[in-house]
C-alpha atoms as a PDB file:
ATOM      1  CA  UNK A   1      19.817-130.752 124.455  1.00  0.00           C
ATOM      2  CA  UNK A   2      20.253-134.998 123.442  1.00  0.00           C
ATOM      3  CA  UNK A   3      17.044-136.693 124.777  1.00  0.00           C
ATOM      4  CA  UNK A   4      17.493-139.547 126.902  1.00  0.00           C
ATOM      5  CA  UNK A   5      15.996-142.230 124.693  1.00  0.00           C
ATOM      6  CA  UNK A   6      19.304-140.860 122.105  1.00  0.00           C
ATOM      7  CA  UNK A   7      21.639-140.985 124.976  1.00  0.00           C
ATOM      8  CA  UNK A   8      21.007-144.796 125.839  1.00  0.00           C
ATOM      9  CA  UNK A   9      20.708-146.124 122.685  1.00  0.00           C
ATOM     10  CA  UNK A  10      24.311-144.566 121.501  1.00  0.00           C
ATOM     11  CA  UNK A  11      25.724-145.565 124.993  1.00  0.00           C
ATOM     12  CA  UNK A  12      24.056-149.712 124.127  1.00  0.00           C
ATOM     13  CA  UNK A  13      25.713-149.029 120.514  1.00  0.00           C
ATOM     14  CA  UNK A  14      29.098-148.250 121.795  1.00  0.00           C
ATOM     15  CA  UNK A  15      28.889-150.604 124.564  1.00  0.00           C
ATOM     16  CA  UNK A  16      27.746-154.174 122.204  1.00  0.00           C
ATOM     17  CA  UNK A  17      30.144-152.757 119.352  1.00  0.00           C
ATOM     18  CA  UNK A  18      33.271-154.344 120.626  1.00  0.00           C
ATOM     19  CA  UNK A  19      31.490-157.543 121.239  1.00  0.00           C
ATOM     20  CA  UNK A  20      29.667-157.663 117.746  1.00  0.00           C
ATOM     21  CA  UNK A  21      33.630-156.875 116.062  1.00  0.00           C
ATOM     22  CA  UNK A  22      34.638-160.227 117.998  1.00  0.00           C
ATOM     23  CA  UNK A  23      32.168-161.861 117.113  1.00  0.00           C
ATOM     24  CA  UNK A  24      33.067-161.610 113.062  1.00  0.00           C
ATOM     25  CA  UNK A  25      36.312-161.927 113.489  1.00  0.00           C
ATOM     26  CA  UNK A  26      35.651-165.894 114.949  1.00  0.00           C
ATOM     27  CA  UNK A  27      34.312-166.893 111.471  1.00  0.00           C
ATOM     28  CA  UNK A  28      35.594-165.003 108.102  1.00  0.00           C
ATOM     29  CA  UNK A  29      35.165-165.732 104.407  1.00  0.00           C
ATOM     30  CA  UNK A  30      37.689-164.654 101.540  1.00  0.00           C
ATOM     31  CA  UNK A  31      36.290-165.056  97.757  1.00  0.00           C
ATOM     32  CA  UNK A  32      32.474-165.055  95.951  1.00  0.00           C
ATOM     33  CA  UNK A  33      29.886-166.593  97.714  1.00  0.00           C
ATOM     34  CA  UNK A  34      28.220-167.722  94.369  1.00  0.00           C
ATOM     35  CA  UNK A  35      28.133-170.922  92.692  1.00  0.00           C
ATOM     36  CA  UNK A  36      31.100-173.005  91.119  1.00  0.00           C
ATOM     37  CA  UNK A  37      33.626-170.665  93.371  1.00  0.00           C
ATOM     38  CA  UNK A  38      36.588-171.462  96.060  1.00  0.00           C
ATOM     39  CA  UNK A  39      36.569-169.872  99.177  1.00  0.00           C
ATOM     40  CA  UNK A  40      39.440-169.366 101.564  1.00  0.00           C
ATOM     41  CA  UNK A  41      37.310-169.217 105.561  1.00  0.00           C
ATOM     42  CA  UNK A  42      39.565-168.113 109.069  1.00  0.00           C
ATOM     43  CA  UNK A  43      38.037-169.535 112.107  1.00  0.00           C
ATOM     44  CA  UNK A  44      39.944-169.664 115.686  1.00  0.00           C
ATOM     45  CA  UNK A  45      42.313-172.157 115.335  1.00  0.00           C
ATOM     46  CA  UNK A  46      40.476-174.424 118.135  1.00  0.00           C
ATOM     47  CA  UNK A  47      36.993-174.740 116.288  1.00  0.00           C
ATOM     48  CA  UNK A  48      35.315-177.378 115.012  1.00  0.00           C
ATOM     49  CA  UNK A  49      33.868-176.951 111.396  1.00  0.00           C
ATOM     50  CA  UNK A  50      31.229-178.719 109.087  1.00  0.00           C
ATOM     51  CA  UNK A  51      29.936-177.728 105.711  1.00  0.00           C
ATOM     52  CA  UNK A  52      27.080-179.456 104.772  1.00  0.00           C
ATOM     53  CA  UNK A  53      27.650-181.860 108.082  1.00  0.00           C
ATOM     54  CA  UNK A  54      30.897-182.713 106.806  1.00  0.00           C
ATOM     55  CA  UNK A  55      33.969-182.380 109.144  1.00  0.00           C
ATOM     56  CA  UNK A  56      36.565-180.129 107.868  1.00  0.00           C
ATOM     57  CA  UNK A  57      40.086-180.203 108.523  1.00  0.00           C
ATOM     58  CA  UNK A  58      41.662-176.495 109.940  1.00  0.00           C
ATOM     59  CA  UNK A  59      45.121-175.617 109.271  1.00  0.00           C
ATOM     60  CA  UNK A  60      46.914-174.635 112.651  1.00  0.00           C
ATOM     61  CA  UNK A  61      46.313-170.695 112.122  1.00  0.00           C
ATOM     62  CA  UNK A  62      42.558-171.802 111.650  1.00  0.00           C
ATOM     63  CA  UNK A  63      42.360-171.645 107.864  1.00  0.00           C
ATOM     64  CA  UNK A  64      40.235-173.920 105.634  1.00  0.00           C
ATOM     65  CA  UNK A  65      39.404-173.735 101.831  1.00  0.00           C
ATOM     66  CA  UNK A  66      35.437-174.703 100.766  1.00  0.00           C
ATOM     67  CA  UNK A  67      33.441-174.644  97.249  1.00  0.00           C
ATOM     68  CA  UNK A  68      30.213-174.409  96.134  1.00  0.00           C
ATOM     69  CA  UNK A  69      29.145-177.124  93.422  1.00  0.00           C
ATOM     70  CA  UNK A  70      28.408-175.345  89.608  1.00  0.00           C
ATOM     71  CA  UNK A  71      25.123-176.266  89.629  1.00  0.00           C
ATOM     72  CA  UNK A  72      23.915-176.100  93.219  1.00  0.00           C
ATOM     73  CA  UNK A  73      20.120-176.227  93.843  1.00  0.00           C
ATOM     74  CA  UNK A  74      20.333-176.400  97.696  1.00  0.00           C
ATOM     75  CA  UNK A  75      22.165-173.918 100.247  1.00  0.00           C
ATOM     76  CA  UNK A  76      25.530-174.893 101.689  1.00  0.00           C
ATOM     77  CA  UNK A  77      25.413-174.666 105.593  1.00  0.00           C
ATOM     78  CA  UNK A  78      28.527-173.898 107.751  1.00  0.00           C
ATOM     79  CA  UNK A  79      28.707-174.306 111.067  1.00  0.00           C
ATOM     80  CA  UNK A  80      31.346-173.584 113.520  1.00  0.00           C
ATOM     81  CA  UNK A  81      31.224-174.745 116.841  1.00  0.00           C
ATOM     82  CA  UNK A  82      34.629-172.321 119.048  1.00  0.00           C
ATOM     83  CA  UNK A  83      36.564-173.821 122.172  1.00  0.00           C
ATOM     84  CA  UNK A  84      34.506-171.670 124.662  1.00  0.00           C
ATOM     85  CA  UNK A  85      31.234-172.951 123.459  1.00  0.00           C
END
């Protein structure tokens, strides 16, 4: 017979799954995250994104291109702030 303890932790699993899928799907990255490359990002098309504090422009489906320097020393920093908060 399951134990209890099994029960609610695969029901919790099942339950946040659809909500940690969403979640990913608000910010996505295409191409190496390494040094010296181009990456294509997706956000919802109403965010608001900075790299490194800089404002970056979104193309109306929500896509915008970023790169990391060749001889970076510091991490980059992207944040994404979505129309319902």
């Amino acid at each position: 017979m399951i134990s209890r303890r099994l029960f609610v932790s695969g029901a919790l699993a099942l339950f946040a799954a659809p909500r940690i899928a969403f979640a990913s799907e608000r910010l996505s990255f295409i191409g190496s995250l390494k040094q010296g490359s181009l990456v294509i990002a997706h956000a919802a098309p109403a965010a608001k994104v900075t790299v490194n504090g800089a404002s970056v422009s979104l193309a109306p489906d929500g896509v915008f291109p970023f790169g990391f320097e060749f001889e970076q020393t510091k991490p980059t920093t992207i944040a994404a702030q979505f129309a319902d908060g």
